[in-house]
C-alpha atoms as a PDB file:
ATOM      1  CA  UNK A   1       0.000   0.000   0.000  1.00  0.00           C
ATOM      2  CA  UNK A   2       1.543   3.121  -0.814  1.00  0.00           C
ATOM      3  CA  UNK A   3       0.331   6.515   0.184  1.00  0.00           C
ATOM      4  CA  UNK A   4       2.101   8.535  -2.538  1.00  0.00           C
ATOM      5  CA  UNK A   5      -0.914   7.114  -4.388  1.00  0.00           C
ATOM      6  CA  UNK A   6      -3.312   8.048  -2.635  1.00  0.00           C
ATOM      7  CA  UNK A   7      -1.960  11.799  -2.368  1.00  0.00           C
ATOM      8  CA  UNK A   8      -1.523  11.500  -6.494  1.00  0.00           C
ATOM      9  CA  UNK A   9      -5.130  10.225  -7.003  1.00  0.00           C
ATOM     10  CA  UNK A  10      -6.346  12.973  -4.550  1.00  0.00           C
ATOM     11  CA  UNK A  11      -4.680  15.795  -6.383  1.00  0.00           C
ATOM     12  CA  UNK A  12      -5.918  14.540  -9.530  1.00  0.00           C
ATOM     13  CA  UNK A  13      -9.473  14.466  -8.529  1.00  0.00           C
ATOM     14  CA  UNK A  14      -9.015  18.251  -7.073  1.00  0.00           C
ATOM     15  CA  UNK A  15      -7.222  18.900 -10.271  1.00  0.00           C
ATOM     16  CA  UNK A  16      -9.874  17.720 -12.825  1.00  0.00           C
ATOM     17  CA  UNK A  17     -13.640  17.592 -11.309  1.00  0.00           C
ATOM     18  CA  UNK A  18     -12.833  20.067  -8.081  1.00  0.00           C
ATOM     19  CA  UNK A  19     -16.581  20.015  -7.563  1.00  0.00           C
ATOM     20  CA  UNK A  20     -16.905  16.112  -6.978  1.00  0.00           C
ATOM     21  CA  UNK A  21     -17.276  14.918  -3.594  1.00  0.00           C
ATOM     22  CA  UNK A  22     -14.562  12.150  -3.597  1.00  0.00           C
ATOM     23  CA  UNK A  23     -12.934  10.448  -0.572  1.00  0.00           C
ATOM     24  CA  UNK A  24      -9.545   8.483  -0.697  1.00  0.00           C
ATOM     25  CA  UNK A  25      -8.268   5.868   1.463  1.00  0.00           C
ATOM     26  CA  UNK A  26      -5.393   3.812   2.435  1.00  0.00           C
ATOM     27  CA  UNK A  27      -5.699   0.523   3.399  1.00  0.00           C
ATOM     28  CA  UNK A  28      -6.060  -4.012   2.875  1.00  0.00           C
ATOM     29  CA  UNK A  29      -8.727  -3.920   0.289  1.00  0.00           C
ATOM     30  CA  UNK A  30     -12.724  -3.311   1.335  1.00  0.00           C
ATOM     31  CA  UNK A  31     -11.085  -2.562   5.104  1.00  0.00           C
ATOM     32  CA  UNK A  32     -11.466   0.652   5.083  1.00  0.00           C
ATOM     33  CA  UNK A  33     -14.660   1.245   3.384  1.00  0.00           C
ATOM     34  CA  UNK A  34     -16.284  -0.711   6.862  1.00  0.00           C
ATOM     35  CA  UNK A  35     -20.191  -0.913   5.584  1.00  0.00           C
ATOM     36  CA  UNK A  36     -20.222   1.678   3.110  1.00  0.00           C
ATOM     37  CA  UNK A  37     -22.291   0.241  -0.122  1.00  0.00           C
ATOM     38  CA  UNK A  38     -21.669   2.195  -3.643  1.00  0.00           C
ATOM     39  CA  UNK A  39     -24.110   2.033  -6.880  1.00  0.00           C
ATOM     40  CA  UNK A  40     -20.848   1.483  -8.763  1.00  0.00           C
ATOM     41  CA  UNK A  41     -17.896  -0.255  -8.551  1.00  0.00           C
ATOM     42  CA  UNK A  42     -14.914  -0.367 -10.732  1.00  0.00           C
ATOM     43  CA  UNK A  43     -11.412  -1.767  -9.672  1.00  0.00           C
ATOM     44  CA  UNK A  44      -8.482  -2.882 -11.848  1.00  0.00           C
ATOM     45  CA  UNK A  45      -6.680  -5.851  -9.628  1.00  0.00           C
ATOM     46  CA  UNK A  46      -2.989  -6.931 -10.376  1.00  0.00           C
ATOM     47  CA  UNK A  47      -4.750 -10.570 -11.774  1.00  0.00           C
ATOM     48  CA  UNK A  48      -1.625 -11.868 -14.310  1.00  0.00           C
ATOM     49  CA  UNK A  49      -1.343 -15.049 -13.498  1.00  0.00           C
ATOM     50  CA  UNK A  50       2.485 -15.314 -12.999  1.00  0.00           C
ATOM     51  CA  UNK A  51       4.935 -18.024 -11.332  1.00  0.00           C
ATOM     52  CA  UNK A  52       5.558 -17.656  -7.660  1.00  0.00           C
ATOM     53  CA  UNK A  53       9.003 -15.786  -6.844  1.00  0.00           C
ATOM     54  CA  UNK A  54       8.726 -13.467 -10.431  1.00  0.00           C
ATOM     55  CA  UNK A  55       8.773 -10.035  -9.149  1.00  0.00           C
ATOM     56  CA  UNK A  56       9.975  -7.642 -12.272  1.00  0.00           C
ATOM     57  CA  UNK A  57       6.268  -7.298 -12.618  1.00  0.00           C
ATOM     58  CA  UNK A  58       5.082  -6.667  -8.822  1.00  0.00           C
ATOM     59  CA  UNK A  59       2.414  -4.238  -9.597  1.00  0.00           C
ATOM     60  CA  UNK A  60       0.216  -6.882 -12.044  1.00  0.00           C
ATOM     61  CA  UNK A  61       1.192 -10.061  -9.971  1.00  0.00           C
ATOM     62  CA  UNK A  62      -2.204 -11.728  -9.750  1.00  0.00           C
ATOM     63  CA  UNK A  63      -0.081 -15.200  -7.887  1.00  0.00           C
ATOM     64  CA  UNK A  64      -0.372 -18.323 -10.353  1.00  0.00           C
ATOM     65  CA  UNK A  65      -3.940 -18.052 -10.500  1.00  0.00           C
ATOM     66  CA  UNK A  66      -4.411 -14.758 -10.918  1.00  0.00           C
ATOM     67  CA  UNK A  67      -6.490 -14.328  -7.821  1.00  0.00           C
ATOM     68  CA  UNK A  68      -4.566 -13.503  -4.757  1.00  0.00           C
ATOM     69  CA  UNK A  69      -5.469 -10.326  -5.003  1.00  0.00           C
ATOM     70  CA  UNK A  70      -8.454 -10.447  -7.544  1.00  0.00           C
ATOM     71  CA  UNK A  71     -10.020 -13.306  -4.839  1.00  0.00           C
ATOM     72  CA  UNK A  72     -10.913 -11.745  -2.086  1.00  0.00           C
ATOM     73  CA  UNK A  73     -12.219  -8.644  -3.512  1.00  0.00           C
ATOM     74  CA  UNK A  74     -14.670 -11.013  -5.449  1.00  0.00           C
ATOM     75  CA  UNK A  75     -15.199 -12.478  -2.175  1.00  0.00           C
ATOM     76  CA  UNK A  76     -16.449  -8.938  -0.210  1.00  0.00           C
ATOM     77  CA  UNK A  77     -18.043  -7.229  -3.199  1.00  0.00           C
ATOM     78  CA  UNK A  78     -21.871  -8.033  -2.485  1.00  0.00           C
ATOM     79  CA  UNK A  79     -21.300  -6.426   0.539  1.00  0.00           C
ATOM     80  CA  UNK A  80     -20.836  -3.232  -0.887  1.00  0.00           C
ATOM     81  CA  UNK A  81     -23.536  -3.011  -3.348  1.00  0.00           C
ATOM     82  CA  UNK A  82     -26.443  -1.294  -3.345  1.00  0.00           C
ATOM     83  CA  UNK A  83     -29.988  -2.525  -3.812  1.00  0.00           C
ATOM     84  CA  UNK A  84     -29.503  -1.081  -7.589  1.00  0.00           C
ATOM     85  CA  UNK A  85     -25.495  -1.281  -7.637  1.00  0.00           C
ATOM     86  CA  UNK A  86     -23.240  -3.062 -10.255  1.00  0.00           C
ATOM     87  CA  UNK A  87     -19.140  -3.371 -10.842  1.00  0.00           C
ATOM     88  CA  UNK A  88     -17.024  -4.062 -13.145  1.00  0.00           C
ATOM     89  CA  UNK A  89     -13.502  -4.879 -13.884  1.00  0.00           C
ATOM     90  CA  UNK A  90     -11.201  -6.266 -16.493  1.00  0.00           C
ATOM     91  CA  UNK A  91      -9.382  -9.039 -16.128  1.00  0.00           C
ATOM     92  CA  UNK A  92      -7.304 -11.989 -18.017  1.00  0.00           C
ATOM     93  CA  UNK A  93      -6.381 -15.352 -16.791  1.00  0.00           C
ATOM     94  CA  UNK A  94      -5.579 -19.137 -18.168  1.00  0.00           C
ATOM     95  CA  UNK A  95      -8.414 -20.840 -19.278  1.00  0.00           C
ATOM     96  CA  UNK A  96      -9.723 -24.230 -21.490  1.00  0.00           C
ATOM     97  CA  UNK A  97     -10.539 -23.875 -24.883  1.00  0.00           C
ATOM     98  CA  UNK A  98     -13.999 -21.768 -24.295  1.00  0.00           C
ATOM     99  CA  UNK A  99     -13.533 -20.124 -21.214  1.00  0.00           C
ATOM    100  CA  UNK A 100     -11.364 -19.226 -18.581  1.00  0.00           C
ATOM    101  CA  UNK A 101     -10.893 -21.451 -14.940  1.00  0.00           C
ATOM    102  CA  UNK A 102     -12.319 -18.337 -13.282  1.00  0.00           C
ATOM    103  CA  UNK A 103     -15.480 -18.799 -14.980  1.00  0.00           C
ATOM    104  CA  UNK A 104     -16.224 -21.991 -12.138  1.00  0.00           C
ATOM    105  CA  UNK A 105     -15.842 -19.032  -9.252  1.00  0.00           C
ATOM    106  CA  UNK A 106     -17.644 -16.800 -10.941  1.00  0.00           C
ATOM    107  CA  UNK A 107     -20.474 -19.322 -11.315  1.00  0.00           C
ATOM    108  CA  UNK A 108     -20.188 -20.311  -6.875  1.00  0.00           C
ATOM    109  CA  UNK A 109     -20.300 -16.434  -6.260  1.00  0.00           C
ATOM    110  CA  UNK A 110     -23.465 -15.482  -8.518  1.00  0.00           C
ATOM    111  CA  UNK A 111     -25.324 -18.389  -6.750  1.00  0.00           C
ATOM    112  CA  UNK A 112     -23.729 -17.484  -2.924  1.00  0.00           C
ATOM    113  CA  UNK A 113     -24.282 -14.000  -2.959  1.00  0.00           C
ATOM    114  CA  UNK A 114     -27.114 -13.357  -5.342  1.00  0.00           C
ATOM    115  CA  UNK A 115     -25.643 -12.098  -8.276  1.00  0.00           C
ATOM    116  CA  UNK A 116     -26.276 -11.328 -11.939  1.00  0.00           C
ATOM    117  CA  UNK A 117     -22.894 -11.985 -13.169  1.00  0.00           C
ATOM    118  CA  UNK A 118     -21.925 -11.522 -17.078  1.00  0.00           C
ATOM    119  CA  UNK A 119     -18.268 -12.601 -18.136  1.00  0.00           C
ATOM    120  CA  UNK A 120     -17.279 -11.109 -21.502  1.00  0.00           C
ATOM    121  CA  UNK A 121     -14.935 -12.914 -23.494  1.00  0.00           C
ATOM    122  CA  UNK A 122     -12.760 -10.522 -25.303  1.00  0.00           C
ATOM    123  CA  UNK A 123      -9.892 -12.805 -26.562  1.00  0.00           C
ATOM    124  CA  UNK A 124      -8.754 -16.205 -26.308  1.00  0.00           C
ATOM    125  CA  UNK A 125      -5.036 -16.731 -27.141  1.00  0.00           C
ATOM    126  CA  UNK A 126      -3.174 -19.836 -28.309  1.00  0.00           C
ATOM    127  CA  UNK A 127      -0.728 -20.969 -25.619  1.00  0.00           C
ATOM    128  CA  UNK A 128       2.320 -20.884 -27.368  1.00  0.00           C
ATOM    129  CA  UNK A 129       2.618 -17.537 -29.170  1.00  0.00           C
ATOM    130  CA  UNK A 130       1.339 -15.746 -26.490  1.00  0.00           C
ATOM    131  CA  UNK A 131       3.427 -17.119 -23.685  1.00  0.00           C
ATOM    132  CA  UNK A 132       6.502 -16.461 -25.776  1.00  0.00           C
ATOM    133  CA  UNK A 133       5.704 -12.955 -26.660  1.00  0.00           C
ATOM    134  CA  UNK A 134       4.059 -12.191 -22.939  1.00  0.00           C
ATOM    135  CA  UNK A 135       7.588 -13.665 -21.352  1.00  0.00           C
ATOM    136  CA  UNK A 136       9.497 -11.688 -23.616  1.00  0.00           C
ATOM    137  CA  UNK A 137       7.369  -8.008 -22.835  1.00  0.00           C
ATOM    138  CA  UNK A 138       7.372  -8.857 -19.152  1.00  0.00           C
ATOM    139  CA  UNK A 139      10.727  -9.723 -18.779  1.00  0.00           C
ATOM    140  CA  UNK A 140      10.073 -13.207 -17.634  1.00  0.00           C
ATOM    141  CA  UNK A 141      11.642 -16.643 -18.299  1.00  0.00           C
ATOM    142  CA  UNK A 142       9.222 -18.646 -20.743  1.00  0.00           C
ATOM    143  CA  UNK A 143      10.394 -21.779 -19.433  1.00  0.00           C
ATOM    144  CA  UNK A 144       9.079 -20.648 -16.375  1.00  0.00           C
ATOM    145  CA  UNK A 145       5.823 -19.530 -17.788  1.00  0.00           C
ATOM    146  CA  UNK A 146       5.028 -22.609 -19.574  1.00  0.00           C
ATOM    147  CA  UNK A 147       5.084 -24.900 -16.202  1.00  0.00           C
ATOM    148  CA  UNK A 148       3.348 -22.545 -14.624  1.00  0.00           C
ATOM    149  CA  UNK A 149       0.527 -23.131 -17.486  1.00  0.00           C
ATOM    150  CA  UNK A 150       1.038 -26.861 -17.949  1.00  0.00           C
ATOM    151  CA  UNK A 151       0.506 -27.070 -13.773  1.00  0.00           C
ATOM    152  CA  UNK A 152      -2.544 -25.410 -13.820  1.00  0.00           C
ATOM    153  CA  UNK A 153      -3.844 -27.443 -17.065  1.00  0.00           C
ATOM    154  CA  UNK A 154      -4.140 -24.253 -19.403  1.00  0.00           C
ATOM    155  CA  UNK A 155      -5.602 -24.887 -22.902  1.00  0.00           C
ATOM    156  CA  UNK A 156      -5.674 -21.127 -23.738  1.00  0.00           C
ATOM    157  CA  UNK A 157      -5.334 -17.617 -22.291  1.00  0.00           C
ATOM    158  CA  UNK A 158      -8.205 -15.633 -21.792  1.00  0.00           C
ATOM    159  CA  UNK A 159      -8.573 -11.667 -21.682  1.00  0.00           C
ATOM    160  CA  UNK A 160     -12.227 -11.045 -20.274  1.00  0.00           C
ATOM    161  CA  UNK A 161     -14.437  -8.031 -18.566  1.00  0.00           C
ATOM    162  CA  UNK A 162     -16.607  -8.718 -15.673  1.00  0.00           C
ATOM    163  CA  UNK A 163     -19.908  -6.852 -14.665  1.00  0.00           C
ATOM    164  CA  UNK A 164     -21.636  -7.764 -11.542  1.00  0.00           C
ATOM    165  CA  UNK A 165     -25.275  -6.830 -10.457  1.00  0.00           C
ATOM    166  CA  UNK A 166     -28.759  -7.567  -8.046  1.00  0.00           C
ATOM    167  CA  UNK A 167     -30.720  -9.757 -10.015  1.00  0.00           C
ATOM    168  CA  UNK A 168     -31.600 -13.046 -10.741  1.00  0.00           C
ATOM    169  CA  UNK A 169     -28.614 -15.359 -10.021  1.00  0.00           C
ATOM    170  CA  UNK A 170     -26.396 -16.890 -12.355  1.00  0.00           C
ATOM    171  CA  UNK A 171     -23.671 -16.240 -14.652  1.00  0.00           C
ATOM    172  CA  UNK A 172     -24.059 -15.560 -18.354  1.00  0.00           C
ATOM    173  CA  UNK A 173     -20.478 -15.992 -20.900  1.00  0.00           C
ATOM    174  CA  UNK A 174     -21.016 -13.891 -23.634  1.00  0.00           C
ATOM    175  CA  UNK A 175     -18.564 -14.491 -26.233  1.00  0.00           C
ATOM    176  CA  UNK A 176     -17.602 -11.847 -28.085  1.00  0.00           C
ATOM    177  CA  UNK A 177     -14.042 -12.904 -28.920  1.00  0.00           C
ATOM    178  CA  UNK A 178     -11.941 -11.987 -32.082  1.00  0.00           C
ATOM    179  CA  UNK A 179      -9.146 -13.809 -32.294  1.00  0.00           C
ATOM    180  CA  UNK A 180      -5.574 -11.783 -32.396  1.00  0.00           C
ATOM    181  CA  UNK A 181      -2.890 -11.366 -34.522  1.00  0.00           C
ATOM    182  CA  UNK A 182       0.536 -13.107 -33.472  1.00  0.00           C
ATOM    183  CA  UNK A 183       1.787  -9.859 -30.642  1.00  0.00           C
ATOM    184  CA  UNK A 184      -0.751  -9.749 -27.822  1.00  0.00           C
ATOM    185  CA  UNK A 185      -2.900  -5.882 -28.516  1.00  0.00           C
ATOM    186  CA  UNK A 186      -3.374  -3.772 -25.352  1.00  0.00           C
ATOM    187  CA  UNK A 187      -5.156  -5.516 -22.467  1.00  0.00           C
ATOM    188  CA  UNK A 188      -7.015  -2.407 -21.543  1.00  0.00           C
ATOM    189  CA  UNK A 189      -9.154  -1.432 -24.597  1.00  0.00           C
ATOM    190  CA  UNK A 190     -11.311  -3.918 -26.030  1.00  0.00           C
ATOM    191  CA  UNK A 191     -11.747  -4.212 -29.487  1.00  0.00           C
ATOM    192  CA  UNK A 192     -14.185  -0.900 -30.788  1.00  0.00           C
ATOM    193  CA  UNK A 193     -17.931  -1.748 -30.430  1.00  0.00           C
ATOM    194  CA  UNK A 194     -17.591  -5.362 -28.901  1.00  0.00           C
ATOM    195  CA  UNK A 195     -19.485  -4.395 -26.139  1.00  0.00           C
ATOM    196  CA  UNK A 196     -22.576  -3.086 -27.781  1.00  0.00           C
ATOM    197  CA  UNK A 197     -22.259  -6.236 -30.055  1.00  0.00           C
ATOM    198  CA  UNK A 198     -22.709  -8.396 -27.330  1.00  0.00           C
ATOM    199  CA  UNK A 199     -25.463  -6.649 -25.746  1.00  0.00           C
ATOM    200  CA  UNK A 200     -23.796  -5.145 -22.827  1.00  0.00           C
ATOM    201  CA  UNK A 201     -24.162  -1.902 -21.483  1.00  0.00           C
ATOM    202  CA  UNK A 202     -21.191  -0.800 -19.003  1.00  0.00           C
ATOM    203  CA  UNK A 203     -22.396   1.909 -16.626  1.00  0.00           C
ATOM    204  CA  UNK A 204     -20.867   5.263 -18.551  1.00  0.00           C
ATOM    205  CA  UNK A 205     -19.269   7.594 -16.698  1.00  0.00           C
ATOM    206  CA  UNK A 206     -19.414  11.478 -17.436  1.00  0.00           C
ATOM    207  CA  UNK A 207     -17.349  14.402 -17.212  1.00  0.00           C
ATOM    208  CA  UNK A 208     -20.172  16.621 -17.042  1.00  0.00           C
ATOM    209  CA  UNK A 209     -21.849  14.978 -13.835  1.00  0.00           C
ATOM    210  CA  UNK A 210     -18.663  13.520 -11.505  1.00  0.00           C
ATOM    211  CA  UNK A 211     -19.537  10.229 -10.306  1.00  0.00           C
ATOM    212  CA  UNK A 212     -19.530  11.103  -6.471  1.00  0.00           C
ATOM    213  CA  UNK A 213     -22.321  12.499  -5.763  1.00  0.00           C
ATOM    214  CA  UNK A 214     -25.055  12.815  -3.064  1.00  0.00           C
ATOM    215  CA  UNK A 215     -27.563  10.605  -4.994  1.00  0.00           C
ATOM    216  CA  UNK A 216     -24.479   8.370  -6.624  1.00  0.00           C
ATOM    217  CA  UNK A 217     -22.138   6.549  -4.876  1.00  0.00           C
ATOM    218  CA  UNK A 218     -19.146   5.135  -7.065  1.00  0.00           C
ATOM    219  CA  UNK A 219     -16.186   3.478  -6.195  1.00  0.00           C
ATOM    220  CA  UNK A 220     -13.212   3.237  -8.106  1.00  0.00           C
END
């Protein structure tokens, strides 16, 4: 946790919407947010599944399942939803040949906590050129890489966004995938308009009304 962060993010928010009411806080995950519920959530994880002991990438490491930190935020979300709240986040991870291994927790958590839950398949990579060119871009050994991927019984890797919401409980894969050229594209941006071609609305959010407001409480 580091609280040169914190001061950045709170400049920032004085810097750009100075009339948003917008808290920041320091601390293990939901731990300081106590009870507090939102009506949106939006986090961005380190959830790269890497081998254990790799650390020239610190700030994605997601452990070799990609969910040591990505876990237990799943784990205390419904607790900080409203009645009408949803979240999202982006995410990658190995996977089979459809979908990928998170998909099973995904599918526990809709059913324990009473979740909509939609999982967005954005791309789906062949093992083998993507492990080489991923090793090579985050300075890790491939060797390494490719146990890591054998142990966990990878088929593919998987690059996927998540939206969570009340309603009636169960999750819904909607594949949407286009399948990549040989170097990896950037894991932030989906491809243009694959969202409304799936269906899926992502709650927008707007310059011209800030997102922390009396009547709408985001976290991000």
């Amino acid at each position: 946790i580091d609280r040169v962060w914190v001061n950045v993010s709170t400049f920032n928010a004085l810097l750009n919407v100075p009339d948003a009411k917008s808290a920041f806080h320091t601390g293990e995950r939901w731990g300081p947010l106590d009870a507090q519920r939102f009506d949106l959530v939006a986090f961005n994880a380190p959830f790269v599944p890497l081998p254990h002991g790799e650390t020239t990438t610190v700030y994605r490491d997601g452990g070799p399942d990609g969910l040591d930190v990505l876990g237990p935020l799943l784990d205390g979300l419904a607790g900080h939803l409203s009645d009408d709240g949803s979240a999202v986040t982006h995410a990658e991870g190995f996977g089979d040949e459809s979908q990928p291994f998170i998909a099973a927790r995904l599918a526990a958590m809709a059913r324990k906590d009473g979740l909509a839950i939609d999982l967005l398949l954005l791309y789906r990579f062949r093992l083998t050129p993507f492990l080489r060119e991923a090793s090579r871009i985050r300075d890790l050994p491939e060797s390494a890489y490719r146990r890591l991927a054998a142990e966990v019984g990878a088929k593919r890797y998987h690059r996927f966004v998540i939206r969570f919401r009340r309603g009636r409980p169960g999750l819904r894969p909607i594949d949407a995938v286009r399948y990549p050229p040989a170097e990896p594209p950037d894991p932030i941006r989906p491809p243009p308009g694959v969202l409304a071609a799936a269906g899926v609305r992502l709650p927008a959010l707007r310059r011209d009304r800030p997102p922390a407001t009396e009547g709408n409480r985001c976290l991000r």
